[in-house]
Protein backbone atom coordinates (compact mmCIF):
# COMPACT_ATOMS: atom_id res chain seq x y z
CA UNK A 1 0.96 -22.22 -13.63
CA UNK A 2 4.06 -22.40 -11.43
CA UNK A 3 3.78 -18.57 -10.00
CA UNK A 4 0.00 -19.32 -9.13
CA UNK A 5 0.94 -21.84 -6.96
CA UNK A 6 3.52 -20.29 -5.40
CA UNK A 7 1.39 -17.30 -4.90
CA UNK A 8 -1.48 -20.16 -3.11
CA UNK A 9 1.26 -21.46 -1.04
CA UNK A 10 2.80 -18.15 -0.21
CA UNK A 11 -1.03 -17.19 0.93
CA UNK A 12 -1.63 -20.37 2.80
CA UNK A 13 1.58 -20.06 4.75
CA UNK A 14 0.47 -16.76 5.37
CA UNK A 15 -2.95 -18.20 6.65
CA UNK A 16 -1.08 -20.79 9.22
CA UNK A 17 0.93 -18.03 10.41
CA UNK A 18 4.38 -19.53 9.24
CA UNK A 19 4.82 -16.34 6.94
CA UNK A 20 4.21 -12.81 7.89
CA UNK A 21 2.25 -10.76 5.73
CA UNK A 22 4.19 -7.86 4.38
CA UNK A 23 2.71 -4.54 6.13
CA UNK A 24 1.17 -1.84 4.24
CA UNK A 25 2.17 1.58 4.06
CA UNK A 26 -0.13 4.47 4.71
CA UNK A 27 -1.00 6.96 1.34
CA UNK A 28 -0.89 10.39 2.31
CA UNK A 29 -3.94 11.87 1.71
CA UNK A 30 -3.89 16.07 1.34
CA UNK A 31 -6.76 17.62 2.66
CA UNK A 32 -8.49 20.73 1.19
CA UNK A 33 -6.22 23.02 2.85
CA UNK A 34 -3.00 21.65 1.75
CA UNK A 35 -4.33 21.71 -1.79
CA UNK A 36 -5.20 25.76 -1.35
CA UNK A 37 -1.72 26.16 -0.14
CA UNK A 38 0.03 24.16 -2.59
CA UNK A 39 -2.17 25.80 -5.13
CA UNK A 40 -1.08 29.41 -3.97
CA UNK A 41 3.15 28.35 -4.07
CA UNK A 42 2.13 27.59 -8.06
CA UNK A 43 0.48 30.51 -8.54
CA UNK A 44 3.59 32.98 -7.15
């Protein structure tokens, strides 16, 4: 009970502003090349 209201306060605060939200990082996403190329170093 007590860490869903602190998550509900930690979200309202964020609401008002009085918090910052903590800021996502990007996921690196391989493309179809990279994939080739990493599957050719295995292959070796």
């Amino acid at each position: 009970m007590k860490r869903r209201l602190n998550a509900w306060l930690w979200q309202l605060g964020v609401a008002l502003g009085l918090i910052e939200a903590p800021r996502l990082q990007p996921v690196p996403v391989r493309s179809d090349e990279q994939r080739r190329q990493a599957e050719a170093r295995r292959r070796r």
